[in-house]
Protein backbone atom coordinates (compact mmCIF):
# COMPACT_ATOMS: atom_id res chain seq x y z
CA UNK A 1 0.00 0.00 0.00
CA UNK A 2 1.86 3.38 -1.28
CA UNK A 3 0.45 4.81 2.34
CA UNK A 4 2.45 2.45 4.66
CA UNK A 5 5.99 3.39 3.94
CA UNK A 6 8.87 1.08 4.85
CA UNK A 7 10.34 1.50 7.93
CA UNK A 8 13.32 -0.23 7.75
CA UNK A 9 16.63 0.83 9.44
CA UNK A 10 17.00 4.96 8.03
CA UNK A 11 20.15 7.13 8.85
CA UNK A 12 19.47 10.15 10.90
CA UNK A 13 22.04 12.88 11.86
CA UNK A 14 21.09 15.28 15.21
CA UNK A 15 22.05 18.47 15.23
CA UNK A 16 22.96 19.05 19.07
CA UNK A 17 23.02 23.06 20.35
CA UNK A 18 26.40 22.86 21.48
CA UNK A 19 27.38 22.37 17.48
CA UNK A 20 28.07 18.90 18.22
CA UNK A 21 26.41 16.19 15.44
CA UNK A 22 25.40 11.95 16.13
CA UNK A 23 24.49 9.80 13.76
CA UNK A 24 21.78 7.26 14.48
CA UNK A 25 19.99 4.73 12.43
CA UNK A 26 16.70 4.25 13.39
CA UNK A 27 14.14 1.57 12.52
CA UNK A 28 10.55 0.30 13.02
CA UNK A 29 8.04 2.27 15.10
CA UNK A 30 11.10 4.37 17.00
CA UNK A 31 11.94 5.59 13.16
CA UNK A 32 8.20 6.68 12.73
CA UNK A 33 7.94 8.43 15.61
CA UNK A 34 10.97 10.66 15.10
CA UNK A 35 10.03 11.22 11.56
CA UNK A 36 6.66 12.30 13.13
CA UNK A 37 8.81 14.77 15.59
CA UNK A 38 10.79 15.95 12.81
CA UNK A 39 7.76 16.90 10.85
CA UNK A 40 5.61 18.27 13.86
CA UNK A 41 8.58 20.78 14.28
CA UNK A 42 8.23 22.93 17.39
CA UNK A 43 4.57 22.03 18.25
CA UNK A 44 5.41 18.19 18.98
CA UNK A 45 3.23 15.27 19.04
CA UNK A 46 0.63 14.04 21.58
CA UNK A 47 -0.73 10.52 21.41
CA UNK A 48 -3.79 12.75 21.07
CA UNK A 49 -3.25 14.21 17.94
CA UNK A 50 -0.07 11.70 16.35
CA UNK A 51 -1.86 8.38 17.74
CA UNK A 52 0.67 5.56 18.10
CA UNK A 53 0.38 2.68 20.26
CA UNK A 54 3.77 3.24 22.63
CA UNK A 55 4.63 6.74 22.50
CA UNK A 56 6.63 6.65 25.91
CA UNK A 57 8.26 3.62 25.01
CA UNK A 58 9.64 5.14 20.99
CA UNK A 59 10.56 8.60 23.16
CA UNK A 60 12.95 5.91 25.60
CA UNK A 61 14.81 4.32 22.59
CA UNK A 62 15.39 7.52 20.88
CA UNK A 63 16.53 9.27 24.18
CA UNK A 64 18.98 6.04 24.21
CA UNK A 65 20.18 6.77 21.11
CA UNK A 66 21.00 10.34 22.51
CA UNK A 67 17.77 12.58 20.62
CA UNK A 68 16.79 15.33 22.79
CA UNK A 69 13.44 15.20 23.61
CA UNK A 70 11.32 17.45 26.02
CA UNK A 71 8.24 15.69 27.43
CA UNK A 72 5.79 18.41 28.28
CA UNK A 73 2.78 17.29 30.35
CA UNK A 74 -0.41 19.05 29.48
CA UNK A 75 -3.80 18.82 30.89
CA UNK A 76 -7.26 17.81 29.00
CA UNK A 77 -11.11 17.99 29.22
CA UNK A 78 -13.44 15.65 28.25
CA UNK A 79 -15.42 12.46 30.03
CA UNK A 80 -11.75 11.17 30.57
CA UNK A 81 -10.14 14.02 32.03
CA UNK A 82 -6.47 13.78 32.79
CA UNK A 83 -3.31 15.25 31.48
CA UNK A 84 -0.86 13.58 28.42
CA UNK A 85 2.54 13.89 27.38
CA UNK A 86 3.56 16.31 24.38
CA UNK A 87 6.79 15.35 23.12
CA UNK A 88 8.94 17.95 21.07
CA UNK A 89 12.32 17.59 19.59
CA UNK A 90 14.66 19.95 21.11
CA UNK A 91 17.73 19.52 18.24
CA UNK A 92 17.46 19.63 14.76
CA UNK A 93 17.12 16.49 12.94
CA UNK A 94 17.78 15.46 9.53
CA UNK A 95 18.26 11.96 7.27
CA UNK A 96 21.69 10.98 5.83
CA UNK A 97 22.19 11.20 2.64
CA UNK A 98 21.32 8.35 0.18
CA UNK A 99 19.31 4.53 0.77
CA UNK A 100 17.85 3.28 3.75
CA UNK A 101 20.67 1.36 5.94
């Protein structure tokens, strides 16, 4: 299905504050959520709004691959009331050049 794109090991390069760069590869669900930060730019994603079954658990990996991440807690309404996690890349983030790895 053209709408479920591979996700397969992909190269990814952070862009730390300090001027410092990693590389990462990234694969499976962990890769779609940081393409989903990457995309969501400085508003983040919420399970709310980016629905994925494991949010907390992609945000780990990535954080143990050394990506930034900021996990904002925010509250909501509704017949479930509660608060959520809104998770926002705090380094640029780009893929490597060429195939996926």
């Amino acid at each position: 299905m053209a709408d479920n794109p591979p996700w397969g090991k992909a190269p990814f390069i952070i862009h730390l504050k300090e001027g410092e760069t990693r590389s990462v590869v990234v694969a499976g669900r962990d890769r779609w959520a940081l393409e989903c930060l990457v995309a969501a730019g400085s508003q983040g994603c919420t399970p709310i709004d980016t629905p994925g079954p494991r949010w907390s658990g992609y945000v780990h990996n990535l954080r143990a691959l050394g990506v930034p991440i900021e996990t904002v807690t925010e509250a909501h309404g509704g017949p479930f009331s509660g608060s959520h996690a809104r998770y926002v890349l705090k380094a640029c983030v780009t893929r490597s050049e060429g195939q996926d790895a």
